[in-house]
C-alpha atoms as a PDB file:
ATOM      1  CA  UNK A   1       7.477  13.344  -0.444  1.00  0.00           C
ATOM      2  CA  UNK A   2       5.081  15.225  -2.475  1.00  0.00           C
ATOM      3  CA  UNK A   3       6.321  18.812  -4.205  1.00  0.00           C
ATOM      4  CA  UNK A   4       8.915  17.345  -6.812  1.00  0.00           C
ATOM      5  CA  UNK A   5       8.720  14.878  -8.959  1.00  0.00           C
ATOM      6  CA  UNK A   6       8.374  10.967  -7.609  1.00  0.00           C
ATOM      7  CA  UNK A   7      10.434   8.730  -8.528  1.00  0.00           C
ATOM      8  CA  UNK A   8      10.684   4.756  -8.174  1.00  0.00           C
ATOM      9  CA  UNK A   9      12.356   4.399  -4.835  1.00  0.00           C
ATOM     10  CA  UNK A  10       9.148   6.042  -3.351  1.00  0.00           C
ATOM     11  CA  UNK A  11       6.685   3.422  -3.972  1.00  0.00           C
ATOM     12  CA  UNK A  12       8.870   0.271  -4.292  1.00  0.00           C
ATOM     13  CA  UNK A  13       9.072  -2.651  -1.910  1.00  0.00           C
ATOM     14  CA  UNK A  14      12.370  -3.297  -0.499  1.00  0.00           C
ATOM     15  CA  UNK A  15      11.368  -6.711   0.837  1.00  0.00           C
ATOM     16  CA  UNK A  16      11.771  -9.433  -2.493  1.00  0.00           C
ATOM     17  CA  UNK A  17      11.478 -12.148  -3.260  1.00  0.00           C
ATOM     18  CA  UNK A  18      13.389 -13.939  -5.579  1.00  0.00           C
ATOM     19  CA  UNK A  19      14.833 -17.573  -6.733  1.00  0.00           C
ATOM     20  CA  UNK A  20      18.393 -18.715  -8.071  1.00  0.00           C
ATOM     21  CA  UNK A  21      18.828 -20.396 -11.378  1.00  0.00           C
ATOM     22  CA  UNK A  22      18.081 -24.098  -9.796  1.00  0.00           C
ATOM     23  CA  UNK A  23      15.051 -22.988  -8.380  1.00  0.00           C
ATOM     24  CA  UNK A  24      12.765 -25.926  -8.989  1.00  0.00           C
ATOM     25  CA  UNK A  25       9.005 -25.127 -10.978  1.00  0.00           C
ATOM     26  CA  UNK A  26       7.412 -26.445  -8.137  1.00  0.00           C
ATOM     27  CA  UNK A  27       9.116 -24.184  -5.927  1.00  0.00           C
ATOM     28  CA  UNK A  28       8.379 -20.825  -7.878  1.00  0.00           C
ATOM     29  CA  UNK A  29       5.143 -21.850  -8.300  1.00  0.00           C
ATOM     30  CA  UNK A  30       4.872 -22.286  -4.374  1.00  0.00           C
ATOM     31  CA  UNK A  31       6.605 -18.839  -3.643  1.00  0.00           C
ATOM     32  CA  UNK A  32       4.227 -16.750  -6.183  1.00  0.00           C
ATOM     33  CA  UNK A  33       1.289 -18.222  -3.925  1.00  0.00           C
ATOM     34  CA  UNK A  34       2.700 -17.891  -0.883  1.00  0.00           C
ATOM     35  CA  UNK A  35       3.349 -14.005  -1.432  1.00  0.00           C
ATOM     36  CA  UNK A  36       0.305 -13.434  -3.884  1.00  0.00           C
ATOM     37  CA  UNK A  37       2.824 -12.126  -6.537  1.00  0.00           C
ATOM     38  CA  UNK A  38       2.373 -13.042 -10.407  1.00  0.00           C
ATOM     39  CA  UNK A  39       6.920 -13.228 -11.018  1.00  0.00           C
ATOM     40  CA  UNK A  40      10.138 -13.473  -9.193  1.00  0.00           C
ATOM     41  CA  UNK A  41      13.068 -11.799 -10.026  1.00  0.00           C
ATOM     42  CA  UNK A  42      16.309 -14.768 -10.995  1.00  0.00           C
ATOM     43  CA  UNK A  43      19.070 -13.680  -9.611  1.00  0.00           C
ATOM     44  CA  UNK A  44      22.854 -15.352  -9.643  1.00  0.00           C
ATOM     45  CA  UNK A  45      26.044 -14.339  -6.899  1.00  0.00           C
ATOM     46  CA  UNK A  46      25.702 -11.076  -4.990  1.00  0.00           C
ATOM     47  CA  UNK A  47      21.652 -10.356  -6.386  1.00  0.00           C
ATOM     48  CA  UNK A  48      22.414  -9.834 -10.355  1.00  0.00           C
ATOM     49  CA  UNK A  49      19.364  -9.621 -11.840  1.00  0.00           C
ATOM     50  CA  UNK A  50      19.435 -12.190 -15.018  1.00  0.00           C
ATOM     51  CA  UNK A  51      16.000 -12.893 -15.415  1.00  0.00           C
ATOM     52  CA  UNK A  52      12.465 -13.067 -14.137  1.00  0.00           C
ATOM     53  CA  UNK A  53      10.259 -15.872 -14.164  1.00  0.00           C
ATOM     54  CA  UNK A  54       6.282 -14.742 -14.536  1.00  0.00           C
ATOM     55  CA  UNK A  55       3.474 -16.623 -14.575  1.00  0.00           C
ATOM     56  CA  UNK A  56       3.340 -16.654 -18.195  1.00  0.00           C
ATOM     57  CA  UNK A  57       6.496 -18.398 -18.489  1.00  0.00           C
ATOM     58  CA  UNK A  58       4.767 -21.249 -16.565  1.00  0.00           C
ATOM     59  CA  UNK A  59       1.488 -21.769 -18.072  1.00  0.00           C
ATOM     60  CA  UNK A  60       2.935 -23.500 -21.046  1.00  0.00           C
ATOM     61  CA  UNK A  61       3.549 -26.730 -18.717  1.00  0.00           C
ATOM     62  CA  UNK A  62      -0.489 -26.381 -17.846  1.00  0.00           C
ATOM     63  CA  UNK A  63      -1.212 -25.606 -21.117  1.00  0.00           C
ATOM     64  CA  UNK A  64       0.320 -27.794 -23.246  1.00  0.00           C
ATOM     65  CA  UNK A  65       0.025 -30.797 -21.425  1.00  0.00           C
ATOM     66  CA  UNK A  66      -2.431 -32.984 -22.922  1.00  0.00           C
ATOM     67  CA  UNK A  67      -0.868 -32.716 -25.718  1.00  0.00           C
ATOM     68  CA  UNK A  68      -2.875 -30.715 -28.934  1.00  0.00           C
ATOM     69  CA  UNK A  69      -2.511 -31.259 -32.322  1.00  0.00           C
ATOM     70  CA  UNK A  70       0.004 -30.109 -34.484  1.00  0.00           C
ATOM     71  CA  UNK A  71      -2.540 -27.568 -35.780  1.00  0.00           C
ATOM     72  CA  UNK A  72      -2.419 -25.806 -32.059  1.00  0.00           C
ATOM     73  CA  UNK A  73       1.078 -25.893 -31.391  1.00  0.00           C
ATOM     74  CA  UNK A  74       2.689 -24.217 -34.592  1.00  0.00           C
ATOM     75  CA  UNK A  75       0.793 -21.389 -33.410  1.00  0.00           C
ATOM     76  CA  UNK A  76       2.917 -21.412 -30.491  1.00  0.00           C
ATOM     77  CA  UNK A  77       5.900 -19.359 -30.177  1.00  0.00           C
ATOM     78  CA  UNK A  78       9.012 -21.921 -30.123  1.00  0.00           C
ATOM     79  CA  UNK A  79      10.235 -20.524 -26.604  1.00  0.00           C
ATOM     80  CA  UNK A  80       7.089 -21.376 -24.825  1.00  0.00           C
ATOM     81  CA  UNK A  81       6.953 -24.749 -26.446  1.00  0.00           C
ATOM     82  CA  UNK A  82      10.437 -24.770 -24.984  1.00  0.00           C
ATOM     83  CA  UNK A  83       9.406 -23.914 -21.232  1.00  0.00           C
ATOM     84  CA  UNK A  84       6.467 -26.301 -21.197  1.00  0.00           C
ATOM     85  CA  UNK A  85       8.818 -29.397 -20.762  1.00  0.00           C
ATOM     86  CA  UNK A  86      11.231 -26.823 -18.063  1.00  0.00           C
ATOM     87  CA  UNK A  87      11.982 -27.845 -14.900  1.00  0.00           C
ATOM     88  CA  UNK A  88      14.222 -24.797 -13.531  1.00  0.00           C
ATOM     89  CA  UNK A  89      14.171 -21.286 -13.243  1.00  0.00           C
ATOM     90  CA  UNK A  90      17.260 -21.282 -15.579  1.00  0.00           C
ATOM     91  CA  UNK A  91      15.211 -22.896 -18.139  1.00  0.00           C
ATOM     92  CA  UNK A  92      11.374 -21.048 -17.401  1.00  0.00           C
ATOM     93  CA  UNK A  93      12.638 -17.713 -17.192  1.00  0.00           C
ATOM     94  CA  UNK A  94      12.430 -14.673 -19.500  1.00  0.00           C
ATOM     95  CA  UNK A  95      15.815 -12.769 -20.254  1.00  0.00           C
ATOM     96  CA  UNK A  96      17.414 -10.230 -20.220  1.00  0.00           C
ATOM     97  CA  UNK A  97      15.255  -9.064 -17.562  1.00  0.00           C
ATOM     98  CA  UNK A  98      13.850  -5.763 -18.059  1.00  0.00           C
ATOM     99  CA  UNK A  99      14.803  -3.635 -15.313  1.00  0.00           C
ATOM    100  CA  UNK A 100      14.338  -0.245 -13.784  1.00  0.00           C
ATOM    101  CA  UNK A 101      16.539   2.222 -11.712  1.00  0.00           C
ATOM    102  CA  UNK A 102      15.553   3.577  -8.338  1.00  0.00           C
ATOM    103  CA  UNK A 103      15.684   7.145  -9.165  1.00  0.00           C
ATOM    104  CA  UNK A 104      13.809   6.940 -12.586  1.00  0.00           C
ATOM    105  CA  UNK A 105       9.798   8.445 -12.462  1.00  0.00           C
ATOM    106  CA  UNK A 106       7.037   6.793 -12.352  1.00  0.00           C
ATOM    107  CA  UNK A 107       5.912   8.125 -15.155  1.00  0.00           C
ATOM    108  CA  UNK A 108       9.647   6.224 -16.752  1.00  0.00           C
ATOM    109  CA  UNK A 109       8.374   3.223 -15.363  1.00  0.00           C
ATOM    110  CA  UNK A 110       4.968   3.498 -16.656  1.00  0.00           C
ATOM    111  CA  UNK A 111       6.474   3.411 -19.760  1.00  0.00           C
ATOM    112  CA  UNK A 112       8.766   0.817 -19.185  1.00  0.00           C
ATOM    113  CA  UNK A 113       5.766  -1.479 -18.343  1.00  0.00           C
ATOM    114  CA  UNK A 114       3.525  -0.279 -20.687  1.00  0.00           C
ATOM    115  CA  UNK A 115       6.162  -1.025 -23.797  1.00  0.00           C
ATOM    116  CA  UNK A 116       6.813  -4.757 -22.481  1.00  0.00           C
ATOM    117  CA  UNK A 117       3.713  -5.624 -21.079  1.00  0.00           C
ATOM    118  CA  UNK A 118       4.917  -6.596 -17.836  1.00  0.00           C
ATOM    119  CA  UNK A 119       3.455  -6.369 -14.695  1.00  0.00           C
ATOM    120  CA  UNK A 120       6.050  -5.905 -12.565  1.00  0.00           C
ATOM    121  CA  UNK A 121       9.639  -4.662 -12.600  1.00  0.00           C
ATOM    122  CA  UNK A 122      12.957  -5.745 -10.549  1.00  0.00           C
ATOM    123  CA  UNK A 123      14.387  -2.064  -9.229  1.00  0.00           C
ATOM    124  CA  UNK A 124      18.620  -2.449  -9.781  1.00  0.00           C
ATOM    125  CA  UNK A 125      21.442  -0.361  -9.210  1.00  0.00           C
ATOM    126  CA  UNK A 126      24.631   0.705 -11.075  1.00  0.00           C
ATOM    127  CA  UNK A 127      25.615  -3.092 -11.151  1.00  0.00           C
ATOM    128  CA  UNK A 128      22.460  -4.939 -11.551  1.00  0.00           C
ATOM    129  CA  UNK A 129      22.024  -6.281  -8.291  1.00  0.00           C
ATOM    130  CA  UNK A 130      18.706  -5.844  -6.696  1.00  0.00           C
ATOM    131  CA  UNK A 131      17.045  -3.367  -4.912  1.00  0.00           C
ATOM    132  CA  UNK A 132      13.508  -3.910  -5.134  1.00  0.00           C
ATOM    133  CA  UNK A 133      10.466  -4.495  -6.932  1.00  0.00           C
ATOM    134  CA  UNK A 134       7.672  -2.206  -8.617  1.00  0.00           C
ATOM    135  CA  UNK A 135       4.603  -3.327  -9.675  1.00  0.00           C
ATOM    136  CA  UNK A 136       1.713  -1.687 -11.302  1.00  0.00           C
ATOM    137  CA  UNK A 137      -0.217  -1.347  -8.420  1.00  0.00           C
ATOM    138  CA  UNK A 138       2.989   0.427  -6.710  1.00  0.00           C
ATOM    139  CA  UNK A 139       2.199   3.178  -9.328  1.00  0.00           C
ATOM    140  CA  UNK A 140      -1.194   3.662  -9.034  1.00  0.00           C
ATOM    141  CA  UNK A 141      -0.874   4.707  -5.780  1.00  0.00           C
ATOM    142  CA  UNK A 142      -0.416   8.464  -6.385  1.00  0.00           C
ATOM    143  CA  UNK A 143      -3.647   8.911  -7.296  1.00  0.00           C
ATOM    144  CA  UNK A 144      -4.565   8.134  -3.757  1.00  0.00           C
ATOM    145  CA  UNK A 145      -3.454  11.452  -3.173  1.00  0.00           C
ATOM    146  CA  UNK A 146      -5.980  13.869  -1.066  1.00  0.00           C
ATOM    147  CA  UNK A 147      -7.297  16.228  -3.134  1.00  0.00           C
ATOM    148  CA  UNK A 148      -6.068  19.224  -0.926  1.00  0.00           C
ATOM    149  CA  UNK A 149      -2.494  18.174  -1.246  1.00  0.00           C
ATOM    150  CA  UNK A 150      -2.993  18.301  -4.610  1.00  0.00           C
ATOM    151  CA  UNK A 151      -4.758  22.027  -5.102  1.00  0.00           C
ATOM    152  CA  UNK A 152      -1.855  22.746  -2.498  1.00  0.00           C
ATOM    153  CA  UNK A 153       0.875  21.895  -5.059  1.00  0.00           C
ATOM    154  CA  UNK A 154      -0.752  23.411  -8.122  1.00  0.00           C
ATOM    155  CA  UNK A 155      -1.077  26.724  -6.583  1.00  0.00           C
ATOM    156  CA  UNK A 156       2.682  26.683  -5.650  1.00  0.00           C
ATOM    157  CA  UNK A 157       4.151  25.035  -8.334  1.00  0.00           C
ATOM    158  CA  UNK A 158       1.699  26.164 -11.346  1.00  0.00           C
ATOM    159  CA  UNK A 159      -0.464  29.479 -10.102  1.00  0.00           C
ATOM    160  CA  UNK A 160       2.066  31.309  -8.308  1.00  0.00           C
ATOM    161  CA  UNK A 161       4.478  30.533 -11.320  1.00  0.00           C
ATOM    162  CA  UNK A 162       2.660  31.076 -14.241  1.00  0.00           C
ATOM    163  CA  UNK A 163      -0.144  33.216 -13.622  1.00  0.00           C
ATOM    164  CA  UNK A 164       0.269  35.253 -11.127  1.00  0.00           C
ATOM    165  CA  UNK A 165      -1.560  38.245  -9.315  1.00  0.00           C
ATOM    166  CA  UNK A 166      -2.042  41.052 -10.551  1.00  0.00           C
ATOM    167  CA  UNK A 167      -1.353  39.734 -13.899  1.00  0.00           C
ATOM    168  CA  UNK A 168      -4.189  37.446 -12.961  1.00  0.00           C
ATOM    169  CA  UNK A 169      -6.483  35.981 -10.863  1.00  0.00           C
ATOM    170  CA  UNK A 170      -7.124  32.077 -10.550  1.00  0.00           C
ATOM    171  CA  UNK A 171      -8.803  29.921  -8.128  1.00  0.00           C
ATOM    172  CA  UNK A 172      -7.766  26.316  -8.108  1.00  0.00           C
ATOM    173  CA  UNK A 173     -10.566  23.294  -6.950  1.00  0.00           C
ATOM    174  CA  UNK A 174      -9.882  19.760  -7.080  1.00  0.00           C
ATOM    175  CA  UNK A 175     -12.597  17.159  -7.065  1.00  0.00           C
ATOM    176  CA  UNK A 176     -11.601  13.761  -7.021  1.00  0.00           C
ATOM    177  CA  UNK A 177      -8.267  13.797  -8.938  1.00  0.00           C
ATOM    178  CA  UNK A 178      -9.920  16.567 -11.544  1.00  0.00           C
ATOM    179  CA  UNK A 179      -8.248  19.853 -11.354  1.00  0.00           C
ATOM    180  CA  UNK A 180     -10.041  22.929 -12.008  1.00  0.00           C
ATOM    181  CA  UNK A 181      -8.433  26.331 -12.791  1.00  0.00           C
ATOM    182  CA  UNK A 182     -10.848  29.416 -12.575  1.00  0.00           C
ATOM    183  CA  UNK A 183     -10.834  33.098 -12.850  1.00  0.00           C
ATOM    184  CA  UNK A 184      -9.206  35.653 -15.439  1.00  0.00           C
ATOM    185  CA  UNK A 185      -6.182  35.340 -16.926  1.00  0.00           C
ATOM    186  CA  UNK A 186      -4.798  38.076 -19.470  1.00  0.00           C
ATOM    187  CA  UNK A 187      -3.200  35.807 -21.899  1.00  0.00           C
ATOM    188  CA  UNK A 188      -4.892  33.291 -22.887  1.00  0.00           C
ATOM    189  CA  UNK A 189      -2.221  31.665 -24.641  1.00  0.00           C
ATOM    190  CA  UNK A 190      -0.373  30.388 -21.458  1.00  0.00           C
ATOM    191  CA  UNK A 191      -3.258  27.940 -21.061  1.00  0.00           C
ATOM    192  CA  UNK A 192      -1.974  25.366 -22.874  1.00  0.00           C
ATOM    193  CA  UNK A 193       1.566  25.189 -20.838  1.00  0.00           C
ATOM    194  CA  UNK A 194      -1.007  25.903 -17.225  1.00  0.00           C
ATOM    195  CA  UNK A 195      -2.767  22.314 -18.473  1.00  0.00           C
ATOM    196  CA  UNK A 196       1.027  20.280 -18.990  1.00  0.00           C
ATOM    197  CA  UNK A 197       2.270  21.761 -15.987  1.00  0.00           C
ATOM    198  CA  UNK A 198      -1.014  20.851 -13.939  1.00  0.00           C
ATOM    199  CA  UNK A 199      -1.376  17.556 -15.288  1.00  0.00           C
ATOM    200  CA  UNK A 200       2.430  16.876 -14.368  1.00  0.00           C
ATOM    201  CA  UNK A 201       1.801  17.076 -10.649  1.00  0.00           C
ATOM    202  CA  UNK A 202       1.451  13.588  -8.868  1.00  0.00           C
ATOM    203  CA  UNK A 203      -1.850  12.238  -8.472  1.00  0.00           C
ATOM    204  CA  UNK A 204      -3.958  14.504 -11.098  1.00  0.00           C
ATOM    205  CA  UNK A 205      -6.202  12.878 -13.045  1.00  0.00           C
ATOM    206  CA  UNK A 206      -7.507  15.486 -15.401  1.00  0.00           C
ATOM    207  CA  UNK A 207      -7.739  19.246 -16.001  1.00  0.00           C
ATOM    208  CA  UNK A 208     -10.577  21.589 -16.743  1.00  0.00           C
ATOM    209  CA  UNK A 209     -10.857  25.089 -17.271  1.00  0.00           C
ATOM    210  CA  UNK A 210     -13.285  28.246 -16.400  1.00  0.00           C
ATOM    211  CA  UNK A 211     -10.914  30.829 -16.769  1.00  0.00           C
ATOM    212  CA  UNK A 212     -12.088  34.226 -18.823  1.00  0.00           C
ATOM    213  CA  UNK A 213     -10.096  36.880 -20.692  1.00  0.00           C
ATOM    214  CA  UNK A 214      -9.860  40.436 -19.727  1.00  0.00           C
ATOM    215  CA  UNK A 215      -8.054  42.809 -17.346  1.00  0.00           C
ATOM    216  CA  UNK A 216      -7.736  42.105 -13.790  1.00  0.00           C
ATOM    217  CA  UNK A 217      -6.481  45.226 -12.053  1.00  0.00           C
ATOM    218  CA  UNK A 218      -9.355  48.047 -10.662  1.00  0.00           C
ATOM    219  CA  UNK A 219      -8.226  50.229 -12.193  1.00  0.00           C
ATOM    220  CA  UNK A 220      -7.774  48.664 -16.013  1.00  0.00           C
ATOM    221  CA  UNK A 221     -11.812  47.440 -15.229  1.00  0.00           C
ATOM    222  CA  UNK A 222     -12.772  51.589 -14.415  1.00  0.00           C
ATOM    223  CA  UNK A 223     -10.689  52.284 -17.554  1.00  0.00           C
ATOM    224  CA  UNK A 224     -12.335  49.535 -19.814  1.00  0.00           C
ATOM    225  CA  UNK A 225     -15.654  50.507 -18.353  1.00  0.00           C
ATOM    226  CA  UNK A 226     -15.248  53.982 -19.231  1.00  0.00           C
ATOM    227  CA  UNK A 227     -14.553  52.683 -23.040  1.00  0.00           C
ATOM    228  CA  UNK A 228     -17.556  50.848 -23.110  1.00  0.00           C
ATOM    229  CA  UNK A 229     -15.484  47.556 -22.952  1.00  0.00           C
ATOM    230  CA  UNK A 230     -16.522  44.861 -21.288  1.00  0.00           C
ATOM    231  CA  UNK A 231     -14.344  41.603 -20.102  1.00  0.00           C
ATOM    232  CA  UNK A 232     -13.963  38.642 -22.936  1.00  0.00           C
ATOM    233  CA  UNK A 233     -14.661  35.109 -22.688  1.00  0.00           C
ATOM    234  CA  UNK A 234     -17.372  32.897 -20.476  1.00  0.00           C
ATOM    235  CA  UNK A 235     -19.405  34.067 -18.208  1.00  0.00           C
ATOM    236  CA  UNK A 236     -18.784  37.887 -19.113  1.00  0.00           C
ATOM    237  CA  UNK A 237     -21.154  39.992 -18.599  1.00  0.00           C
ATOM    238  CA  UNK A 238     -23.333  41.116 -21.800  1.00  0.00           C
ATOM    239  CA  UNK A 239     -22.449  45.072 -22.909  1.00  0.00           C
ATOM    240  CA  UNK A 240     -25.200  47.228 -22.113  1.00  0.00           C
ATOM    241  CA  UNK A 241     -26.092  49.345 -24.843  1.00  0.00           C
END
């Protein structure tokens, strides 16, 4: 699963739950703790996806019902002075629904959840009937990734691409999620694209550097040696006099 890019229908569950239109309050509010989940999907003939019913849309009925002042509810949006007297999912839920495709990234649907705050998103297809559901915790699970998988994968996909031997030489460690490149590298200037590619790779966390400048082959260290140059950058060795 791991080499190439993940993508929503990795991590989703196939198994949802979700509640038509009539869908009593009492009944969504059952469902949610019966399946520890914080929304349902509402869905209408073959599994269209036309709405999704959180637990936000249902506090207003908790909230508002001993009835504040004036002074608290204009401060109220008028739709969730509207669900606090709902009785239906029709009526409770939030529409459109916002959605995500199976074969979009995780990173996509970061974003997607991120822009909305939402914690959760129905997975559709083509038509808009349902597929699944993603939640945040869904997506947090690639960092459970071991940490040798990961070096694994940066070596292929990142060393062996972009700096390779002899051109240089770079050792790749990964400590809990932190990626470390090390070594020599002749041009320095292909760090910046090493640190996208390596933080692109499911499950890193961050990426550090120890790499130094200079040449790599024998035979350009004799030559440099013989010039009375030494190699650049940290952790060189001073220049004797």
């Amino acid at each position: 699963m791991y080499g190439s890019t993940r993508i929503v229908s990795d991590v989703m569950t196939h198994t949802v739950v979700a509640v038509g239109r009539p869908a009593p309050f009492k009944e969504i509010v059952q469902l949610m703790r019966d399946w520890r989940i914080s929304a349902l999907p509402v869905i209408e003939g073959e599994g269209r996806v036309v709405g999704v019913v959180s637990e936000a849309d249902l506090l207003p009925t908790e909230e508002l019902r001993d009835a504040p002042g004036d002074g608290y509810t204009r401060l109220r949006r008028p739709a969730d002075l509207a669900k606090a007297g709902a009785l239906t999912a029709a009526d409770l839920m939030s529409c459109p629904a916002i959605t995500v495709r199976a074969h979009a990234t995780l990173a996509e649907a970061a974003r997607l959840m991120a822009r909305n705050g939402v914690k959760r998103l129905p997975v559709v297809d083509d038509h808009g009937l349902l597929e699944g559901v993603v939640s945040r915790a869904d997506l947090l699970r690639v960092f459970l990734r071991a940490d040798e998988d990961i070096a694994e994968e940066v070596r292929r996909r990142v060393v062996a691409w972009l700096l390779p031997p002899p051109g240089s030489a770079v050792q790749v460690e990964v400590h809990d999620g932190v990626v470390t490149l090390a070594g020599r590298i002749r041009d320095t200037a292909l760090v910046p694209v090493a640190a996208r590619l390596v933080r692109a790779v499911e499950g890193v966390v961050d990426v550090e550097f120890d790499l130094a400048h200079g040449p790599l082959d024998a035979r350009a260290d004799r030559s440099a040696a013989a010039r009375g140059v030494g190699p650049v950058g940290p952790g060189a060795p001073a220049a004797q006099a």
